[in-house]
Structures are given as C-alpha cells and as structure tokens.
PDB file of N, CA and C in Angstrom:
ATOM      1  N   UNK A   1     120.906  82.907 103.074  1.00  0.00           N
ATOM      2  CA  UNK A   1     120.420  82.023 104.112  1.00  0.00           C
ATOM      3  C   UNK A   1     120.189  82.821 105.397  1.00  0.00           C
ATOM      4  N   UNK A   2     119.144  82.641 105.851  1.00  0.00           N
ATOM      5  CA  UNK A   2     119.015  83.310 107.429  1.00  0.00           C
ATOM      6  C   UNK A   2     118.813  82.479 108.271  1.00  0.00           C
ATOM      7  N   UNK A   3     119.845  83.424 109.472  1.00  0.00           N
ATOM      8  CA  UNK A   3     119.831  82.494 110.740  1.00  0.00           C
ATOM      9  C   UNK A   3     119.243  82.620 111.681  1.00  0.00           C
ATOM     10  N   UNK A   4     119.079  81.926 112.669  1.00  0.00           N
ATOM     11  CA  UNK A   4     118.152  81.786 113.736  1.00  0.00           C
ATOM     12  C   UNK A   4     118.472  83.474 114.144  1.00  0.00           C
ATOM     13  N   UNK A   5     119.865  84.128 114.484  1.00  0.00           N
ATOM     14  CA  UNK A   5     119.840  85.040 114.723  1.00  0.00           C
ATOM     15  C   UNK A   5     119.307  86.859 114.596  1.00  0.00           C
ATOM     16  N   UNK A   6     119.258  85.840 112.863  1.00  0.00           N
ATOM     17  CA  UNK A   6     118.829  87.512 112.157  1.00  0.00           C
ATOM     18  C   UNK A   6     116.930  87.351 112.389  1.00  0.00           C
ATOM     19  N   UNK A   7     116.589  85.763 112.451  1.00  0.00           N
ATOM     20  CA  UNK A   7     115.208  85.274 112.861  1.00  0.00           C
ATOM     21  C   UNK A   7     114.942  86.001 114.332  1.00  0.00           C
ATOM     22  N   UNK A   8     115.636  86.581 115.421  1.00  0.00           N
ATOM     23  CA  UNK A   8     115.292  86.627 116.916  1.00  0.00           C
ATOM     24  C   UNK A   8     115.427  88.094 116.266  1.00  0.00           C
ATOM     25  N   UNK A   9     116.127  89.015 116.095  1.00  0.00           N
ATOM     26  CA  UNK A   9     116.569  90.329 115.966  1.00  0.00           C
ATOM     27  C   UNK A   9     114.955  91.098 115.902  1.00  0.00           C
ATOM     28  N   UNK A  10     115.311  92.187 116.967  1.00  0.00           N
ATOM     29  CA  UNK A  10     114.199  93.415 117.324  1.00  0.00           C
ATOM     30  C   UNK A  10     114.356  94.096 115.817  1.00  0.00           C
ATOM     31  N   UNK A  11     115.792  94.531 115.702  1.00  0.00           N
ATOM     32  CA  UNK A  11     115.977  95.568 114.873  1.00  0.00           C
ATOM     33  C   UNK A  11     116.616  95.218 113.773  1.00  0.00           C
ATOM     34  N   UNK A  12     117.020  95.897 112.861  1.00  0.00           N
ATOM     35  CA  UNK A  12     117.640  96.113 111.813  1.00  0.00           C
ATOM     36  C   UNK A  12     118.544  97.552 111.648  1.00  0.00           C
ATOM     37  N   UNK A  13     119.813  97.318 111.279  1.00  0.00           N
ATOM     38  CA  UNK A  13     120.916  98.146 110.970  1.00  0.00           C
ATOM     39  C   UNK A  13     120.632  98.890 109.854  1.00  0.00           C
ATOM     40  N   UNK A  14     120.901 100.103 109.600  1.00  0.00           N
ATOM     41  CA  UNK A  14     120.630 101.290 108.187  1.00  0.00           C
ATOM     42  C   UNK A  14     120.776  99.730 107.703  1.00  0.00           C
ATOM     43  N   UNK A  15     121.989  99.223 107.123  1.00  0.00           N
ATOM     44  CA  UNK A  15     122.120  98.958 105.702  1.00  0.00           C
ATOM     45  C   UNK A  15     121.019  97.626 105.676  1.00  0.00           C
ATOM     46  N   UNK A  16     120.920  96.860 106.349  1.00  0.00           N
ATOM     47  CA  UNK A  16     119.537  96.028 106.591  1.00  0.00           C
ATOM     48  C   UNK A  16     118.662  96.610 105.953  1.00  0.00           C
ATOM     49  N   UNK A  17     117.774  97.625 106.644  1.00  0.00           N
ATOM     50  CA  UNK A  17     116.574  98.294 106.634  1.00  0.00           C
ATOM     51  C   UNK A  17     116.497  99.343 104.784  1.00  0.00           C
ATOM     52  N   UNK A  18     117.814  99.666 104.469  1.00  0.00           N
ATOM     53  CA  UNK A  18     117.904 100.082 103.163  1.00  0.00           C
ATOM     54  C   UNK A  18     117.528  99.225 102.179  1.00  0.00           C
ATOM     55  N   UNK A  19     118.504  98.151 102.495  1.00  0.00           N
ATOM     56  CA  UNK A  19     117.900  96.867 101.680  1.00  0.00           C
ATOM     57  C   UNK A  19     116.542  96.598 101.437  1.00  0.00           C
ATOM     58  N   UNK A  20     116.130  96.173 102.392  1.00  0.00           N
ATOM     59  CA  UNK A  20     115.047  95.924 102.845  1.00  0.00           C
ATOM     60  C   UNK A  20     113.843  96.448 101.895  1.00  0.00           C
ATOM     61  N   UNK A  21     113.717  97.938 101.947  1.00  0.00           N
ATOM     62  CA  UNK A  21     113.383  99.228 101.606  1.00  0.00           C
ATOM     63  C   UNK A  21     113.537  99.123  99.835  1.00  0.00           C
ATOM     64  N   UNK A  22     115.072  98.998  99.687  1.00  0.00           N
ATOM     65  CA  UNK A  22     115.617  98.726  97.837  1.00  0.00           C
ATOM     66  C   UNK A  22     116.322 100.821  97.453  1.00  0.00           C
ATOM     67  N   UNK A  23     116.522 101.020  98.540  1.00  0.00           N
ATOM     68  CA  UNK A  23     117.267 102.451  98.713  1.00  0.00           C
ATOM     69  C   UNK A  23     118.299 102.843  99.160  1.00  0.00           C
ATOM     70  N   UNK A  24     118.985 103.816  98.701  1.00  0.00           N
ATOM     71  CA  UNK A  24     120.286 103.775  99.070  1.00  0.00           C
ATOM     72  C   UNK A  24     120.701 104.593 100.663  1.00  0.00           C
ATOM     73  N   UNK A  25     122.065 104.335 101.292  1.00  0.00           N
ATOM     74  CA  UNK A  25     122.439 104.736 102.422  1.00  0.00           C
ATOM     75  C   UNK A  25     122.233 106.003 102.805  1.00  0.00           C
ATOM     76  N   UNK A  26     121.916 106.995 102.132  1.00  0.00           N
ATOM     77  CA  UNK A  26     121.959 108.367 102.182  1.00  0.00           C
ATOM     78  C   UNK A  26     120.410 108.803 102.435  1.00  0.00           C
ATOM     79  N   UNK A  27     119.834 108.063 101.266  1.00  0.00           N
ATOM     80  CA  UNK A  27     118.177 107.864 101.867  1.00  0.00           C
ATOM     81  C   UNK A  27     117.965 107.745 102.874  1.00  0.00           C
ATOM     82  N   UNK A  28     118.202 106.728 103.597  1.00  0.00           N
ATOM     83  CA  UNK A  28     118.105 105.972 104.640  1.00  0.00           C
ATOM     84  C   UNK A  28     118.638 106.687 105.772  1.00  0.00           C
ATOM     85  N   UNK A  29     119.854 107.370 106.081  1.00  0.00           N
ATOM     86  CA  UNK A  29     119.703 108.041 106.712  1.00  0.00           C
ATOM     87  C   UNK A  29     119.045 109.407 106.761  1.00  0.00           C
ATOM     88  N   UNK A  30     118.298 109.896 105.969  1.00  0.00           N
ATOM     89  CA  UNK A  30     117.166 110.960 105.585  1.00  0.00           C
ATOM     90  C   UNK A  30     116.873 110.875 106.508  1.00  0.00           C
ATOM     91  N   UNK A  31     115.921 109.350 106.215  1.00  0.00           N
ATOM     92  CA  UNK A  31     114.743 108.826 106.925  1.00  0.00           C
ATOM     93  C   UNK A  31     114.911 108.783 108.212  1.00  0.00           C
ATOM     94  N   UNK A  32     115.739 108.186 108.777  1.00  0.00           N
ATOM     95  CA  UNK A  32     115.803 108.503 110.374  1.00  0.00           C
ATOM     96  C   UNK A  32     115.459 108.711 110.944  1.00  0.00           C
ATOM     97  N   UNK A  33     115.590 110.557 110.817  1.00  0.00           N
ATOM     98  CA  UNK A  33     115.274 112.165 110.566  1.00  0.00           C
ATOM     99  C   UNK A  33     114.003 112.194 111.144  1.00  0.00           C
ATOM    100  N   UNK A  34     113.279 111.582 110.446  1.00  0.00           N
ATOM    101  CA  UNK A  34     111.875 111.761 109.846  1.00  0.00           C
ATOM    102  C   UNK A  34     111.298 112.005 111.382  1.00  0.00           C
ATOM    103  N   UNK A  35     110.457 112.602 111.651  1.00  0.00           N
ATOM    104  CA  UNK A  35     109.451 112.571 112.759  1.00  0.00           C
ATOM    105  C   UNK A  35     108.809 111.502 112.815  1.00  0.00           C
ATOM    106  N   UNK A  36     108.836 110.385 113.837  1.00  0.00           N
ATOM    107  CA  UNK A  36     107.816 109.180 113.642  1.00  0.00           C
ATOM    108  C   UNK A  36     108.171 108.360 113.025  1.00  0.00           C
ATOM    109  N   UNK A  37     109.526 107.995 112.474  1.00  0.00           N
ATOM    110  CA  UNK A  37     109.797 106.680 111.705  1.00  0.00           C
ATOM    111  C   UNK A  37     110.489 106.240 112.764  1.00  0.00           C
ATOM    112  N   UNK A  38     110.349 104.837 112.765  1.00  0.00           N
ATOM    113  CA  UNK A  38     110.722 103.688 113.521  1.00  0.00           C
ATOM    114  C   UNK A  38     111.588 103.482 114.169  1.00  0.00           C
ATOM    115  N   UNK A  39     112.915 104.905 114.733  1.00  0.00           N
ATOM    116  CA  UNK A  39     114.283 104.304 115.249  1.00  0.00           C
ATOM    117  C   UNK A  39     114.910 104.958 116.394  1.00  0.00           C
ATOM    118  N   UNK A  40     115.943 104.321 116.649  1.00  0.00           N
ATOM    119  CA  UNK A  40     116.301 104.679 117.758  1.00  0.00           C
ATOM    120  C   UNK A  40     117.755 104.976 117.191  1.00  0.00           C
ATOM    121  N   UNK A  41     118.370 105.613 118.333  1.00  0.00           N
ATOM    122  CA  UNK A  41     119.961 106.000 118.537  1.00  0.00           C
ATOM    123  C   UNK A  41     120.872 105.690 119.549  1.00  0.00           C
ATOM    124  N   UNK A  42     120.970 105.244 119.338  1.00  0.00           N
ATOM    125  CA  UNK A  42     121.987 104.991 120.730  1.00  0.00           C
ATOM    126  C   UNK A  42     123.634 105.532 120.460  1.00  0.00           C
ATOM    127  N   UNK A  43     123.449 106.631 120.240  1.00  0.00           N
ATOM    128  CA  UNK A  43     125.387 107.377 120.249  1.00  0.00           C
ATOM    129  C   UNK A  43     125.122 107.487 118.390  1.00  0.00           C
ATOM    130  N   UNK A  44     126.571 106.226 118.252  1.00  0.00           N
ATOM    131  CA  UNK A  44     126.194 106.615 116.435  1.00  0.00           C
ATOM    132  C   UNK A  44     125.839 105.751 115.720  1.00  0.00           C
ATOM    133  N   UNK A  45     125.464 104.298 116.815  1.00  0.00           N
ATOM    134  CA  UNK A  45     124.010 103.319 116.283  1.00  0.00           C
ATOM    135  C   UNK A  45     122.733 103.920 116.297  1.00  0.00           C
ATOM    136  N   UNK A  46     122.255 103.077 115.081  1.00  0.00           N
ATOM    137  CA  UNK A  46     121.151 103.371 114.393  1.00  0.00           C
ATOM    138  C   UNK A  46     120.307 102.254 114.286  1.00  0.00           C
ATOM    139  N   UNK A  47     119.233 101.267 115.312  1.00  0.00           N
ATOM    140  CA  UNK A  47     118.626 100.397 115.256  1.00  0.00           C
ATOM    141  C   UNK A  47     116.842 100.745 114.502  1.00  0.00           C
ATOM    142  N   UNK A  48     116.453 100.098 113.644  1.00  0.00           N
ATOM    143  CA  UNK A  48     114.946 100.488 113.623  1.00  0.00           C
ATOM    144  C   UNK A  48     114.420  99.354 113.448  1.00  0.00           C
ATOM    145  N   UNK A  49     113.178  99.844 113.646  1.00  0.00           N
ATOM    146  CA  UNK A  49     111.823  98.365 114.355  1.00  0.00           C
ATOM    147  C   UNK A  49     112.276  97.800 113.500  1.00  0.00           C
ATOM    148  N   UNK A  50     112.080  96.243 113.385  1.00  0.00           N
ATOM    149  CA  UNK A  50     111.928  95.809 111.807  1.00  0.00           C
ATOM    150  C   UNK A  50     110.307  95.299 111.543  1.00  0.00           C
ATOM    151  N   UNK A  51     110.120  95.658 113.185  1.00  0.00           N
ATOM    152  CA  UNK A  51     108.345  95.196 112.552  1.00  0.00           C
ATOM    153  C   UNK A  51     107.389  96.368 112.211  1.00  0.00           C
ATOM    154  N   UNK A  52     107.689  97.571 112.591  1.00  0.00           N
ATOM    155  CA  UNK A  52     107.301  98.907 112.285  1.00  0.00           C
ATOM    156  C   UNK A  52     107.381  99.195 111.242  1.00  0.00           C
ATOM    157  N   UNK A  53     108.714  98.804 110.261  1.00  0.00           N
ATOM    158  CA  UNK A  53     109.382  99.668 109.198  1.00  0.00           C
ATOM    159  C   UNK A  53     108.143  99.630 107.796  1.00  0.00           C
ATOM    160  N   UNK A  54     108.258  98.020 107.865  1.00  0.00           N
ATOM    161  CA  UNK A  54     107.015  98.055 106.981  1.00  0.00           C
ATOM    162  C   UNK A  54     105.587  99.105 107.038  1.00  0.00           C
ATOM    163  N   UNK A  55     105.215  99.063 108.546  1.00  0.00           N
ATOM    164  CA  UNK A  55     103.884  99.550 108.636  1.00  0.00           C
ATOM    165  C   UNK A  55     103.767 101.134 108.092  1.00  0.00           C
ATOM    166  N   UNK A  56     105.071 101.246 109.093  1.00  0.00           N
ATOM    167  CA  UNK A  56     105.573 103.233 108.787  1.00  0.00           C
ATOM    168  C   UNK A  56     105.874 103.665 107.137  1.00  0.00           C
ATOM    169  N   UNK A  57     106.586 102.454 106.437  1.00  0.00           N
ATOM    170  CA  UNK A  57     106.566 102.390 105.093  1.00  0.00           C
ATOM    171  C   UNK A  57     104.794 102.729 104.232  1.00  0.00           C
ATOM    172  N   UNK A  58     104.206 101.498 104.229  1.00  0.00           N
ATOM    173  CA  UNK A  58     103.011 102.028 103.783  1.00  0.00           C
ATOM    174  C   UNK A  58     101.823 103.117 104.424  1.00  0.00           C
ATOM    175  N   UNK A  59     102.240 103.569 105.576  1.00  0.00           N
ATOM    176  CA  UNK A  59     100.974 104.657 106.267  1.00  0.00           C
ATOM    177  C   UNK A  59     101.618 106.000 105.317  1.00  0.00           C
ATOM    178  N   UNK A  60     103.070 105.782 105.087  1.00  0.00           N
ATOM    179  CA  UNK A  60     103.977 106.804 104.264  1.00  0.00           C
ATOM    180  C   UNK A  60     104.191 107.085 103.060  1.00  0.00           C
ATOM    181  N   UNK A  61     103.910 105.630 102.589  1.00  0.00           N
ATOM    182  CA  UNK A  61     104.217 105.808 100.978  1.00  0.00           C
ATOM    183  C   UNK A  61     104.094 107.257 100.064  1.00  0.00           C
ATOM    184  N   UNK A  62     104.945 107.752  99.250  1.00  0.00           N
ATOM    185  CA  UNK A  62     104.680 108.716  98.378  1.00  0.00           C
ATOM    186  C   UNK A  62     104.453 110.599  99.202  1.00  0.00           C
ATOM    187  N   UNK A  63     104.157 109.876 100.893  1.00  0.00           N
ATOM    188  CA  UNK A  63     104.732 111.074 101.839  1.00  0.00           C
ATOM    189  C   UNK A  63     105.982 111.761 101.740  1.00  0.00           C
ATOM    190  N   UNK A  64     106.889 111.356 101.855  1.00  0.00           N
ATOM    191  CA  UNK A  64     108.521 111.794 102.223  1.00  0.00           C
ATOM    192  C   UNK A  64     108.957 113.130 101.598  1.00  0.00           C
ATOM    193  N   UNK A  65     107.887 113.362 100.361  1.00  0.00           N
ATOM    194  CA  UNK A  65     108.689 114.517  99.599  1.00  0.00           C
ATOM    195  C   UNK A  65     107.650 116.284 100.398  1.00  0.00           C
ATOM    196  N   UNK A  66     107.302 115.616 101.395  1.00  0.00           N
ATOM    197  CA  UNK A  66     106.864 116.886 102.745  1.00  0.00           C
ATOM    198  C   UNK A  66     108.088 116.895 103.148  1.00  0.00           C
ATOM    199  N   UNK A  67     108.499 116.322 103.877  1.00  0.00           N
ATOM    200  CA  UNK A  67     109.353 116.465 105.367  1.00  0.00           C
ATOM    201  C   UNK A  67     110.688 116.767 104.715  1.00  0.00           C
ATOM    202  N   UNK A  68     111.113 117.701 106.156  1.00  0.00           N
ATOM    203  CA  UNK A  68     112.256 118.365 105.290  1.00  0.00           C
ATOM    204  C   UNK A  68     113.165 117.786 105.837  1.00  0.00           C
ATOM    205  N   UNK A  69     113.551 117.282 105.234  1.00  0.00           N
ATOM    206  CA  UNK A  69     115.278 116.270 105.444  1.00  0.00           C
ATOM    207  C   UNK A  69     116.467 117.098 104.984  1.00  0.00           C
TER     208      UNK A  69
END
C-alpha cells in the first residue's frame, strides 16, 4: 500500500531505488558512482531522483559494463 507520503517523496533511498530497479544493494551502490546518475549525498545518505532514475535507466540501458565501478 502507498502512502500519501511515499506519493510526495523527491527521492528514493538505495534500497527503494534497488527495488525499484529489481537489483541488488551492492549494485546499487556501484551505481551511485556512476558519473551522471541521479544522486546525491549528503554525509552517508544516499537520496536519488525518483523521477530521473527511470530516464537515466533507459538513456543507460546495457551501458554500465563501460564505467568503471
């Protein structure tokens, strides 16, 4: 069930955005990494767009195995 809250939310948390994705935590923090993917840091939070993730997802697809993580 989703709530109005997770409905207002900018961002999404790794394990959100993993989900999301259907990949695991370790992936996910790869990705981060990445030059140009969607996130921010704040210390040892990890927020990313959740409206980006998708877009950065497909401009990327089948990319990832360049970048050196």
């Amino acid at each position: 069930m989703i709530t109005n809250e997770e409905n207002t939310k900018l961002g999404l948390t790794v394990d959100e955005a993993r989900k999301m994705l259907g990949i695991g935590r370790n992936l996910m923090l790869k990705l981060v990494k990445v030059e140009g993917f969607p996130a921010v840091r704040f210390k040892r939070k990890i927020i990313i767009n959740k409206e980006l993730l998708p877009k950065w997802f497909k401009e990327n697809c089948g990319e990832y195995g360049d970048y050196d993580y």
